[in-house]
PDB file of N, CA and C in Angstrom:
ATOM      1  N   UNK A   1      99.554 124.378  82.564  1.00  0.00           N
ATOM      2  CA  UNK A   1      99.133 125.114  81.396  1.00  0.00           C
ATOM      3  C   UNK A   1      97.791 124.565  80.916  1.00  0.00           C
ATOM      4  N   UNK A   2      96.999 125.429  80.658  1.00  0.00           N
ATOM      5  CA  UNK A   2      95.621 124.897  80.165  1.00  0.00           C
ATOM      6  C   UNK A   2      95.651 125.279  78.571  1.00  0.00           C
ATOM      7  N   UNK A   3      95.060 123.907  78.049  1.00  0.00           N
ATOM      8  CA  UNK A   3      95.054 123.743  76.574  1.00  0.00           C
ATOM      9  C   UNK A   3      94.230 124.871  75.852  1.00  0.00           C
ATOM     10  N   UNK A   4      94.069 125.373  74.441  1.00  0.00           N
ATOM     11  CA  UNK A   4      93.184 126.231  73.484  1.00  0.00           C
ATOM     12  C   UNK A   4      91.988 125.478  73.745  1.00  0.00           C
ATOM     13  N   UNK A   5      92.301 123.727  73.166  1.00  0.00           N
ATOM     14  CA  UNK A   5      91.274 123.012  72.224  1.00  0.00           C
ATOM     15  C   UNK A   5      91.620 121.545  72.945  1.00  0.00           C
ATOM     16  N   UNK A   6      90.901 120.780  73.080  1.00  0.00           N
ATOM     17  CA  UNK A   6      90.757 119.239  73.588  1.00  0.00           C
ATOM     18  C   UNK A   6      89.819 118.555  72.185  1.00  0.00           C
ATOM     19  N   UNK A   7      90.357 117.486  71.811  1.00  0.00           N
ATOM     20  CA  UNK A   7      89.340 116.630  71.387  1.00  0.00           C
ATOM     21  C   UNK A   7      88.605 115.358  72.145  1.00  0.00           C
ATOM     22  N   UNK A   8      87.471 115.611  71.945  1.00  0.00           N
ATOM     23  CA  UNK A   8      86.667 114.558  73.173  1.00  0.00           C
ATOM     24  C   UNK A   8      85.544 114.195  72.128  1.00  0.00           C
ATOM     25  N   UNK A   9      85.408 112.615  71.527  1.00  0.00           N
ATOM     26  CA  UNK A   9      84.477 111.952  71.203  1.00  0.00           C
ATOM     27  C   UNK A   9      84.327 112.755  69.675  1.00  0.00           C
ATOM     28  N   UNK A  10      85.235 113.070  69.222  1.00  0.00           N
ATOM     29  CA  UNK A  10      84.573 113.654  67.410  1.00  0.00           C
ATOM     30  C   UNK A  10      84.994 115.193  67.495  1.00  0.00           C
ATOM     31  N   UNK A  11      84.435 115.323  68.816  1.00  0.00           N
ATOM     32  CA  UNK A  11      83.986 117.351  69.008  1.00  0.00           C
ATOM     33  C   UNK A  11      85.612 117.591  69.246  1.00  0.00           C
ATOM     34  N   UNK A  12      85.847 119.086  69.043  1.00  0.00           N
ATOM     35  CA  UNK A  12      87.116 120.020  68.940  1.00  0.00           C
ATOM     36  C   UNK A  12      85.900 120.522  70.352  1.00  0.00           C
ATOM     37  N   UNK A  13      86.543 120.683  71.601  1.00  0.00           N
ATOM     38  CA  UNK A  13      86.240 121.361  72.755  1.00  0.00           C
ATOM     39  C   UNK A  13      87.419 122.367  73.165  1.00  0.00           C
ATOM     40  N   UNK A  14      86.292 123.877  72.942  1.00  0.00           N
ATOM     41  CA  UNK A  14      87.303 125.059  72.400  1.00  0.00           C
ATOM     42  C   UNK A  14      87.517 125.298  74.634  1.00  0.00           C
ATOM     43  N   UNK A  15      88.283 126.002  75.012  1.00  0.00           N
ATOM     44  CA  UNK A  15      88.591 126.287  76.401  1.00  0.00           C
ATOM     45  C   UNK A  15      88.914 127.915  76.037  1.00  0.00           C
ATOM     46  N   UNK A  16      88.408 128.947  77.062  1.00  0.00           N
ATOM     47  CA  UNK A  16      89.184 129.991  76.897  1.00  0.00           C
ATOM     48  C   UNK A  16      88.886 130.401  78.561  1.00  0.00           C
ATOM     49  N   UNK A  17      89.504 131.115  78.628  1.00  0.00           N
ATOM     50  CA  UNK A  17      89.893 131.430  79.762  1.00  0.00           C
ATOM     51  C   UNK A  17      89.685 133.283  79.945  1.00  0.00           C
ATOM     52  N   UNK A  18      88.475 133.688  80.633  1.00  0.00           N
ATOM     53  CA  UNK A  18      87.852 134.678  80.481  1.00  0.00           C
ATOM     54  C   UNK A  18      88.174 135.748  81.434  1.00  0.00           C
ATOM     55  N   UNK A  19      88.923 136.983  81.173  1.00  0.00           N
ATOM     56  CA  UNK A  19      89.129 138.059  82.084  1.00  0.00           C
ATOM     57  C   UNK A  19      87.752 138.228  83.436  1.00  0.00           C
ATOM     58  N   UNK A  20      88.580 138.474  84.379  1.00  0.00           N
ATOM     59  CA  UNK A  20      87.924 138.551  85.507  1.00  0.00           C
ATOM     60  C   UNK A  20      86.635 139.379  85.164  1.00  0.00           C
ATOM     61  N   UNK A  21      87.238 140.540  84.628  1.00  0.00           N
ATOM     62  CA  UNK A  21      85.912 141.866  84.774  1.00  0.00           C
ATOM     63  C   UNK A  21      84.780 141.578  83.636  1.00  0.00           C
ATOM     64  N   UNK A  22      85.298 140.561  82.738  1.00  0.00           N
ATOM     65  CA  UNK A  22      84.360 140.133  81.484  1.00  0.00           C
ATOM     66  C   UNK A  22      83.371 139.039  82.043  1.00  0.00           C
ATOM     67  N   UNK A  23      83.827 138.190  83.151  1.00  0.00           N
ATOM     68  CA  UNK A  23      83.375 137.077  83.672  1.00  0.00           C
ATOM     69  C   UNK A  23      81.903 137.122  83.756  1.00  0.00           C
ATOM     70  N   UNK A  24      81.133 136.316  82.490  1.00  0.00           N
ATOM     71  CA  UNK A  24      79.427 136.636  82.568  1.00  0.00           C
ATOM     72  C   UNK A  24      78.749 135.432  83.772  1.00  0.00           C
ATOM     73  N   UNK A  25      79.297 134.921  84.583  1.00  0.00           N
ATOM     74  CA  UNK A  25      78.902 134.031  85.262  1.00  0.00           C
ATOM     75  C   UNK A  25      78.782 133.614  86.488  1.00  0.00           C
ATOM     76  N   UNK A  26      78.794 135.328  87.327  1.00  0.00           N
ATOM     77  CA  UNK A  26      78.315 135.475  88.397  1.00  0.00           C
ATOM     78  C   UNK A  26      80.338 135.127  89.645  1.00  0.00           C
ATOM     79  N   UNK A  27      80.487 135.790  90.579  1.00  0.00           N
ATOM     80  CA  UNK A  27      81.520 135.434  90.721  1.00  0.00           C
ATOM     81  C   UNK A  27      81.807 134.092  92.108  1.00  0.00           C
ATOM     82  N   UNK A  28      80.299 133.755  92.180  1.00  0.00           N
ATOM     83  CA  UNK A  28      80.937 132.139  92.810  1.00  0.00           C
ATOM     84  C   UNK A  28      80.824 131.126  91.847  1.00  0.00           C
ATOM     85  N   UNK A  29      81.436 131.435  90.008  1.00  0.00           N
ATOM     86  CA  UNK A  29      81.106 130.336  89.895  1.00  0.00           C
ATOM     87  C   UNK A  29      82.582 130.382  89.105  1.00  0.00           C
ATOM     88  N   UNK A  30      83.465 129.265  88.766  1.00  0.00           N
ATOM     89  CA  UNK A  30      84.917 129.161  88.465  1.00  0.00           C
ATOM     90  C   UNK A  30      84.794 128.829  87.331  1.00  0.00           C
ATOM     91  N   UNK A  31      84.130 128.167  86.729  1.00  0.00           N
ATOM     92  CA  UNK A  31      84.040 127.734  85.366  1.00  0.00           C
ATOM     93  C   UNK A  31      82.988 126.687  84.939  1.00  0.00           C
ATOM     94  N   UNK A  32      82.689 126.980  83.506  1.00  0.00           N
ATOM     95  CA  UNK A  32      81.493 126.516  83.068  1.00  0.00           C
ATOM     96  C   UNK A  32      81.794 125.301  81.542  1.00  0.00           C
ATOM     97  N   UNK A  33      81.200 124.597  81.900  1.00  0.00           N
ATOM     98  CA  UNK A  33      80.826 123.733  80.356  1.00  0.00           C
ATOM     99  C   UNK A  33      79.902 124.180  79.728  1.00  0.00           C
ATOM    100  N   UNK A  34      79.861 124.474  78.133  1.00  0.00           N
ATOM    101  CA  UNK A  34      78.214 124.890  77.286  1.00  0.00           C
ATOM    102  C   UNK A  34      78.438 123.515  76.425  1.00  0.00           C
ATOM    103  N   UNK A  35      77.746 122.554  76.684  1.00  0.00           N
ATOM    104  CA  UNK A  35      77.575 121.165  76.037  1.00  0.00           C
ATOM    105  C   UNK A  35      77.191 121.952  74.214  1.00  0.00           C
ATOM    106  N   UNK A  36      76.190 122.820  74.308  1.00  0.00           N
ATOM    107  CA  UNK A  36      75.633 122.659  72.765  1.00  0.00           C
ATOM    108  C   UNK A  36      76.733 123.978  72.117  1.00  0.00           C
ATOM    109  N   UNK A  37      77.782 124.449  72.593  1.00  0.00           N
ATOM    110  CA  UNK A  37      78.895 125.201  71.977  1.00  0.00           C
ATOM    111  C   UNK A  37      79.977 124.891  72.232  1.00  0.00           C
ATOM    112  N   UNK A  38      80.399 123.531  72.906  1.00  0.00           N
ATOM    113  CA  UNK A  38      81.576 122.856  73.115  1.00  0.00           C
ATOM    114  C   UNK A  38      82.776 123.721  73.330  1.00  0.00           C
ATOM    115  N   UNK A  39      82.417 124.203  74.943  1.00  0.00           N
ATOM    116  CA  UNK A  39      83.412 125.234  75.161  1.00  0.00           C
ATOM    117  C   UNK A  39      83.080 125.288  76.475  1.00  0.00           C
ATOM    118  N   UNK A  40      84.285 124.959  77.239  1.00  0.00           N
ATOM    119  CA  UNK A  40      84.867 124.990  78.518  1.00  0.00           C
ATOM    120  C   UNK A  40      85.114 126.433  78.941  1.00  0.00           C
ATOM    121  N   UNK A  41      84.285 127.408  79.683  1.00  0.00           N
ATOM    122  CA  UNK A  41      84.955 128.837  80.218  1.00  0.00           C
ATOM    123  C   UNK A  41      85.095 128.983  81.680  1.00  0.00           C
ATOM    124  N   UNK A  42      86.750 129.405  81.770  1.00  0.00           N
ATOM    125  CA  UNK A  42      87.305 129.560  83.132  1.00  0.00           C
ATOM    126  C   UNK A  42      87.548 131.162  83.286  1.00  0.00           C
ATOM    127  N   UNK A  43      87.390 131.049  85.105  1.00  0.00           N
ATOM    128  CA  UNK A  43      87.614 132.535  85.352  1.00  0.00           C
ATOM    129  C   UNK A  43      88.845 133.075  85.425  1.00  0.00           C
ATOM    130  N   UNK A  44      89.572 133.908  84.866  1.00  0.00           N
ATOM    131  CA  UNK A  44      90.785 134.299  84.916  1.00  0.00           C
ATOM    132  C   UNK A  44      91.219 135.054  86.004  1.00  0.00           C
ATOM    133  N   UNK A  45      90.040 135.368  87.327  1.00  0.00           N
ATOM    134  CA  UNK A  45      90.554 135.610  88.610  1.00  0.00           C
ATOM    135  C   UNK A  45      90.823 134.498  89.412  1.00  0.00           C
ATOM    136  N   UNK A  46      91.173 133.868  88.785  1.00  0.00           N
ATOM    137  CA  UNK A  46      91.123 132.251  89.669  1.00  0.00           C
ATOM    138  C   UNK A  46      93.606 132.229  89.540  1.00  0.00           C
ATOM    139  N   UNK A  47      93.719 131.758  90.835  1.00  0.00           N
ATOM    140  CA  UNK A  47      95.194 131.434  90.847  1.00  0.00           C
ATOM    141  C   UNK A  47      95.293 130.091  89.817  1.00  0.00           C
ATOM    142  N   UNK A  48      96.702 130.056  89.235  1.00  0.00           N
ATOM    143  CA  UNK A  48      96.842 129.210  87.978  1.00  0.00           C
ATOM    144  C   UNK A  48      96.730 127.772  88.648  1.00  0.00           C
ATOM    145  N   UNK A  49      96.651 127.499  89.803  1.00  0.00           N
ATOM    146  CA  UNK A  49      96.275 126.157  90.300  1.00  0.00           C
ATOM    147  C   UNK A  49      94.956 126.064  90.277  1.00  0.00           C
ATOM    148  N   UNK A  50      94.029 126.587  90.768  1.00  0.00           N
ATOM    149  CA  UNK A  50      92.522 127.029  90.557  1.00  0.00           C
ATOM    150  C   UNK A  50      92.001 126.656  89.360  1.00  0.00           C
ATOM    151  N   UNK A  51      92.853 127.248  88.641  1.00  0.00           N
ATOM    152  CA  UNK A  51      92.456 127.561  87.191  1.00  0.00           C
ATOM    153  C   UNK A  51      92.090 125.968  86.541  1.00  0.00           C
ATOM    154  N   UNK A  52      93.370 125.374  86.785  1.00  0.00           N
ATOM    155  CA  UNK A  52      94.042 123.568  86.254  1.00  0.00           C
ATOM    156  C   UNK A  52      92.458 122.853  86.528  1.00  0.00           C
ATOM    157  N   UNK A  53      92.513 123.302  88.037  1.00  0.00           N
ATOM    158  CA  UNK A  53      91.721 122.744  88.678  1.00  0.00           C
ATOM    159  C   UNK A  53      90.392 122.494  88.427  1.00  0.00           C
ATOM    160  N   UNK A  54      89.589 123.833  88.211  1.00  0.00           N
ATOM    161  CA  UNK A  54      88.569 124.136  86.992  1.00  0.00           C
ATOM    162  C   UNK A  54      88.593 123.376  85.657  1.00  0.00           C
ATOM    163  N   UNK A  55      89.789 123.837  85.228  1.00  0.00           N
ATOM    164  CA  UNK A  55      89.905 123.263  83.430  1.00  0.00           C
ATOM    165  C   UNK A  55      89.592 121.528  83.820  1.00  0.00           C
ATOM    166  N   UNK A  56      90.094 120.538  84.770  1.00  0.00           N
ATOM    167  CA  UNK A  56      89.713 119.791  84.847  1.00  0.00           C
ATOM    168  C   UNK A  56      88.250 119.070  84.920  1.00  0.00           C
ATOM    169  N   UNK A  57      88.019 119.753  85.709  1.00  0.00           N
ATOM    170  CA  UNK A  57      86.377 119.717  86.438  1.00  0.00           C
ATOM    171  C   UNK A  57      86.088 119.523  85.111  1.00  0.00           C
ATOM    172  N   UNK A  58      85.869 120.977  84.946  1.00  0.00           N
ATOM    173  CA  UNK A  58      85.136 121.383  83.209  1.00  0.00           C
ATOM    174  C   UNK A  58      84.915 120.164  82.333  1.00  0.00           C
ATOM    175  N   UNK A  59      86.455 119.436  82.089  1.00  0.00           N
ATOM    176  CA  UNK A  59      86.518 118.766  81.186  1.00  0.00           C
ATOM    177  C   UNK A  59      85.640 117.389  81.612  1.00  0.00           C
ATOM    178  N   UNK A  60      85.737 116.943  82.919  1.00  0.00           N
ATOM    179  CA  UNK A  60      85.102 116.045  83.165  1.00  0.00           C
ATOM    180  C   UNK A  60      83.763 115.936  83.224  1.00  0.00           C
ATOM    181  N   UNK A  61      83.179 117.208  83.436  1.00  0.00           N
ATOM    182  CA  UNK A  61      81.251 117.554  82.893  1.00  0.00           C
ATOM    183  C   UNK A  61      81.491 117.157  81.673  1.00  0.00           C
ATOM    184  N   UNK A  62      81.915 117.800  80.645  1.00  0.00           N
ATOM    185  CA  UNK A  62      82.367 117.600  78.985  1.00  0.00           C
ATOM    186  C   UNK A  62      82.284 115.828  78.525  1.00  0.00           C
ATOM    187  N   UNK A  63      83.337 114.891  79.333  1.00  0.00           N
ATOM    188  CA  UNK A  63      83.605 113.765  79.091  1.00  0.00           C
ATOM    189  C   UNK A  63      82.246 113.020  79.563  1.00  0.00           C
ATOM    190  N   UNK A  64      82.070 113.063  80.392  1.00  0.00           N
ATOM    191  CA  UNK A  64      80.499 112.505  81.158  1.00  0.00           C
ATOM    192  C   UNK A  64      79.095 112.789  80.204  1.00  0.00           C
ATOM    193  N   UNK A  65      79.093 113.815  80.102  1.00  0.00           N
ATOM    194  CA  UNK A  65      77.803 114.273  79.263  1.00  0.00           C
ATOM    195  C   UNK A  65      78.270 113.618  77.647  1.00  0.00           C
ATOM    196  N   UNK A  66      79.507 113.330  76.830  1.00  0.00           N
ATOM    197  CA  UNK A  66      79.492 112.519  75.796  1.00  0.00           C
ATOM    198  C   UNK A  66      79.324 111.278  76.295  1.00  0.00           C
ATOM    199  N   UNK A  67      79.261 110.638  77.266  1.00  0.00           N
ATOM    200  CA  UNK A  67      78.810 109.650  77.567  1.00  0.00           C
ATOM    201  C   UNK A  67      77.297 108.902  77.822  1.00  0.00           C
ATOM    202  N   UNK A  68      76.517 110.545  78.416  1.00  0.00           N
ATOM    203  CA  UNK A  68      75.378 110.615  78.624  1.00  0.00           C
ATOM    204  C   UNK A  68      75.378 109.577  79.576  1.00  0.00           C
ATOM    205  N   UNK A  69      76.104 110.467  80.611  1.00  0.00           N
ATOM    206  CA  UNK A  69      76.384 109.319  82.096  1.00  0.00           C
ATOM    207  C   UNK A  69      75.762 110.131  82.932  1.00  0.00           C
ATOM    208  N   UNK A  70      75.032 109.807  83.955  1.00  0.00           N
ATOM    209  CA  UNK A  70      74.735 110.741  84.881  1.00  0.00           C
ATOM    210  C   UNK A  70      75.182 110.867  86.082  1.00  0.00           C
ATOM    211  N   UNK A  71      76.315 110.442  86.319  1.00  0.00           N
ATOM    212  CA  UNK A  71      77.040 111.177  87.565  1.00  0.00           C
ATOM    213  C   UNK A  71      78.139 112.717  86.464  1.00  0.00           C
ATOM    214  N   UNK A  72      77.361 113.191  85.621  1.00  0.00           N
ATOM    215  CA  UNK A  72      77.804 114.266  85.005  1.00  0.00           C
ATOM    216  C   UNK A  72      77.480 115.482  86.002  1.00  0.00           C
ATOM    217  N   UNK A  73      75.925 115.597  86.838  1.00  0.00           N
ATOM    218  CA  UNK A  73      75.098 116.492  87.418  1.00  0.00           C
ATOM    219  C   UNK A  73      75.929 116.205  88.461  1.00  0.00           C
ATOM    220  N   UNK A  74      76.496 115.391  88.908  1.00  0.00           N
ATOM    221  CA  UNK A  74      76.700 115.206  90.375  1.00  0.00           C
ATOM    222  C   UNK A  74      78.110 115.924  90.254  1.00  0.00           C
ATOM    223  N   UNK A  75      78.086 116.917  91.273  1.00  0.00           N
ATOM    224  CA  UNK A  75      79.534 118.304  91.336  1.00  0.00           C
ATOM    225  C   UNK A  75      80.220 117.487  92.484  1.00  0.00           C
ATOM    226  N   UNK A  76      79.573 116.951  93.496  1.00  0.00           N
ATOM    227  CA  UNK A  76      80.502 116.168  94.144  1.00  0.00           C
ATOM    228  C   UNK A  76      81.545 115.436  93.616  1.00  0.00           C
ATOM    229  N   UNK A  77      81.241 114.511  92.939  1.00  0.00           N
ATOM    230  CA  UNK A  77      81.391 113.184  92.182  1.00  0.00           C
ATOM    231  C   UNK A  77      82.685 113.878  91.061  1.00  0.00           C
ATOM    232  N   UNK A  78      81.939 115.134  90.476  1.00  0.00           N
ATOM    233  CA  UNK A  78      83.241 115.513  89.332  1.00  0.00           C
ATOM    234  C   UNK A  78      84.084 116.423  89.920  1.00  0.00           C
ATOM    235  N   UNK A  79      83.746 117.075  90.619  1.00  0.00           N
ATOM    236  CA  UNK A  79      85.094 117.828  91.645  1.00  0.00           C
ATOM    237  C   UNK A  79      86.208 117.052  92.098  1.00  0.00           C
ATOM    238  N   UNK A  80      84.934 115.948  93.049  1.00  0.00           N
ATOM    239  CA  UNK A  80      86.607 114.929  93.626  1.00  0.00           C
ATOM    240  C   UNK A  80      87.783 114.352  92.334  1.00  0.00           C
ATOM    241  N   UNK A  81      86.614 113.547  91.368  1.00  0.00           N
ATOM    242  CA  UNK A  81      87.052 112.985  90.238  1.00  0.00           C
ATOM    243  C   UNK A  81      88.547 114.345  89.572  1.00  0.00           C
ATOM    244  N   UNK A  82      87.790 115.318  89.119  1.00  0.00           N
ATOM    245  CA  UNK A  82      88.585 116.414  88.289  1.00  0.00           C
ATOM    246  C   UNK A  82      89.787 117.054  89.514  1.00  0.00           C
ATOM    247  N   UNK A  83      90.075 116.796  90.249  1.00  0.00           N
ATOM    248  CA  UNK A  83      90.505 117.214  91.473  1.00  0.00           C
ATOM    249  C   UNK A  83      91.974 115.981  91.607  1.00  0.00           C
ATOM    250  N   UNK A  84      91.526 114.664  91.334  1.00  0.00           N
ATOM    251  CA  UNK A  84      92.928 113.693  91.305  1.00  0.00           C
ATOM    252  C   UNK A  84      93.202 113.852  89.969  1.00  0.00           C
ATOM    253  N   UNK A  85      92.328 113.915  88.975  1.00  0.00           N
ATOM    254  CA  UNK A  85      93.175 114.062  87.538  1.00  0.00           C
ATOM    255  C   UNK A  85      94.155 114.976  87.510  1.00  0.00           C
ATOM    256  N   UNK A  86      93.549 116.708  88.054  1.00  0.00           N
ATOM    257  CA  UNK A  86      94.783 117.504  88.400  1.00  0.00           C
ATOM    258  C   UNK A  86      96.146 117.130  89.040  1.00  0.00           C
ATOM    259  N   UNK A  87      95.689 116.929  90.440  1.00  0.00           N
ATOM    260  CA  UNK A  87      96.789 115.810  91.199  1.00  0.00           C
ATOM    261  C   UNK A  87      97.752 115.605  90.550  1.00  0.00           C
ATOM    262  N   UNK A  88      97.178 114.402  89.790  1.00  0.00           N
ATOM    263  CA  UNK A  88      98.054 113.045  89.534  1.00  0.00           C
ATOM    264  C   UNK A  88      98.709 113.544  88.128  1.00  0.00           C
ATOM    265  N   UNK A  89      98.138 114.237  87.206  1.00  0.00           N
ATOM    266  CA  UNK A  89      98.627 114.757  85.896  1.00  0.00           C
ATOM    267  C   UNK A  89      99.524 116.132  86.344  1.00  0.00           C
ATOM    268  N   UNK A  90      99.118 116.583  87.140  1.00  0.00           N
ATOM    269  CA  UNK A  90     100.535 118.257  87.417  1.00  0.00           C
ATOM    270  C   UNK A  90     101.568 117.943  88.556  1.00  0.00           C
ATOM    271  N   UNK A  91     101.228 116.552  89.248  1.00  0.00           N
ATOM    272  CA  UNK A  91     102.211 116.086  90.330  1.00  0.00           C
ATOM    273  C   UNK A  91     103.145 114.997  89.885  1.00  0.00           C
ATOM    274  N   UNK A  92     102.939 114.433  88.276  1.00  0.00           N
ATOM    275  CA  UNK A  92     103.709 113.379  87.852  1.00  0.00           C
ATOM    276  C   UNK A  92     104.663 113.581  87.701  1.00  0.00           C
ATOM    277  N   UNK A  93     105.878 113.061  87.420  1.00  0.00           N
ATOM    278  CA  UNK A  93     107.108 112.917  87.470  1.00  0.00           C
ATOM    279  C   UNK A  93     107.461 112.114  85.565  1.00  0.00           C
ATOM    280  N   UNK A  94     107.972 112.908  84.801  1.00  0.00           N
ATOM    281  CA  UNK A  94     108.249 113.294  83.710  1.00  0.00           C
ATOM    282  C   UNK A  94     109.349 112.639  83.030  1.00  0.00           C
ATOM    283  N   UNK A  95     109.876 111.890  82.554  1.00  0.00           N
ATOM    284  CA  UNK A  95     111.494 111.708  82.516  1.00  0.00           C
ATOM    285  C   UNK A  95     111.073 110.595  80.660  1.00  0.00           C
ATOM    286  N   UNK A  96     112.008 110.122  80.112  1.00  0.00           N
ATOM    287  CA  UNK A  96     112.298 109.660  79.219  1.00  0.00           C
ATOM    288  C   UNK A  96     112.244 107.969  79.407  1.00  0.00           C
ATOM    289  N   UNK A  97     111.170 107.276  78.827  1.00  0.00           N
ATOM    290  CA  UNK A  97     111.256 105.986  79.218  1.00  0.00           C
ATOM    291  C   UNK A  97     112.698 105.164  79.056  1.00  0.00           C
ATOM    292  N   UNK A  98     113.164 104.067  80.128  1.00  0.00           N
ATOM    293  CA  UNK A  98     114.240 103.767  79.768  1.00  0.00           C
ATOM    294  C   UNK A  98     113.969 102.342  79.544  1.00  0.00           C
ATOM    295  N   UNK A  99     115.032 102.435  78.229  1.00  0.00           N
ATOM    296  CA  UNK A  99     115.347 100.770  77.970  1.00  0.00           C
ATOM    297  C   UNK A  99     115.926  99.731  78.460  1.00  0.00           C
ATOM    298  N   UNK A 100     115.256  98.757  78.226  1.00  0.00           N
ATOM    299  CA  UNK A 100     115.473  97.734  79.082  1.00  0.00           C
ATOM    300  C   UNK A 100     116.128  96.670  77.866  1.00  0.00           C
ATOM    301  N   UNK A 101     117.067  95.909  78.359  1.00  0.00           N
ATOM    302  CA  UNK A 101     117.354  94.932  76.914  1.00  0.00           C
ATOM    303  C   UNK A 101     117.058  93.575  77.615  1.00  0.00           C
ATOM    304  N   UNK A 102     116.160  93.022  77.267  1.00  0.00           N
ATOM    305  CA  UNK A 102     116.301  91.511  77.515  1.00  0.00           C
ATOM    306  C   UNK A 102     116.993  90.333  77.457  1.00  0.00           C
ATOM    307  N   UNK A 103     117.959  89.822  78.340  1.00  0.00           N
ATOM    308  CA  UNK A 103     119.432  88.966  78.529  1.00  0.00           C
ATOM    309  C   UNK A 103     118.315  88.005  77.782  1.00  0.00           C
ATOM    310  N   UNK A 104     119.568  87.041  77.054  1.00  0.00           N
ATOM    311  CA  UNK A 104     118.755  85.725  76.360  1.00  0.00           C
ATOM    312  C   UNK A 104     120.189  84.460  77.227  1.00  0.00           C
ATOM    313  N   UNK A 105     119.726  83.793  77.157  1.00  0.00           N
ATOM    314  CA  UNK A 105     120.025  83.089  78.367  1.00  0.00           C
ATOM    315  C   UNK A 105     120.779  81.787  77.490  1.00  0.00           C
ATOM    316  N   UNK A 106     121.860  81.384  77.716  1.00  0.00           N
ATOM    317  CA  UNK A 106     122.685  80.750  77.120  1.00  0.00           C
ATOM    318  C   UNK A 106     122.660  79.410  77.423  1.00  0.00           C
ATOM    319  N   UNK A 107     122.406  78.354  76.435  1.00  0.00           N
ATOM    320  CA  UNK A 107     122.223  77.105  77.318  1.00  0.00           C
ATOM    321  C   UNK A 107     123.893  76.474  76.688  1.00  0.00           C
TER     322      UNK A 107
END
């Protein structure tokens, strides 16, 4: 599921997720960051794995550029990067932390 709104560094980073036929951004491109309108836009012809996949990316241009890091430009670098965050965050395994009680040891 991809979020409305992220907060990153102060900013409310709005996400919407844009009908295929509305899509102003040419159709090889999946999704866009606008740094000076803090808004992540994904293509809604994209499959909902695609999509994650994008929303990640996205976010990681987003996180980089509040950093004013420059492996932000580098699409290599944030694809692979935004690519295990997906991974590892939609492949995790979910459950209820369990308690542990610590034996105290009897002398």
């Amino acid at each position: 599921m991809i979020p409305t709104t992220v907060p990153l560094m102060g900013h409310t980073i709005q996400v919407f997720v844009i009908a295929e036929q509305d899509w102003p951004h040419g159709a090889d491109t999946a999704g866009i960051w606008i740094p000076h309108q803090h808004q992540i836009q994904i293509n809604d012809g994209l499959d909902d794995s695609n999509k994650l996949h994008t929303f990640f990316h996205e976010l990681l241009h987003a996180a980089l550029d509040a950093m004013n890091h420059k492996l932000s430009r580098n699409e290599a670098f944030v694809d692979n990067l935004g690519g295990l965050l997906h991974q590892a965050l939609t492949g995790a395994t979910y459950a209820k932390p369990k308690r542990v009680r610590k034996r105290v040891s009897k002398k």
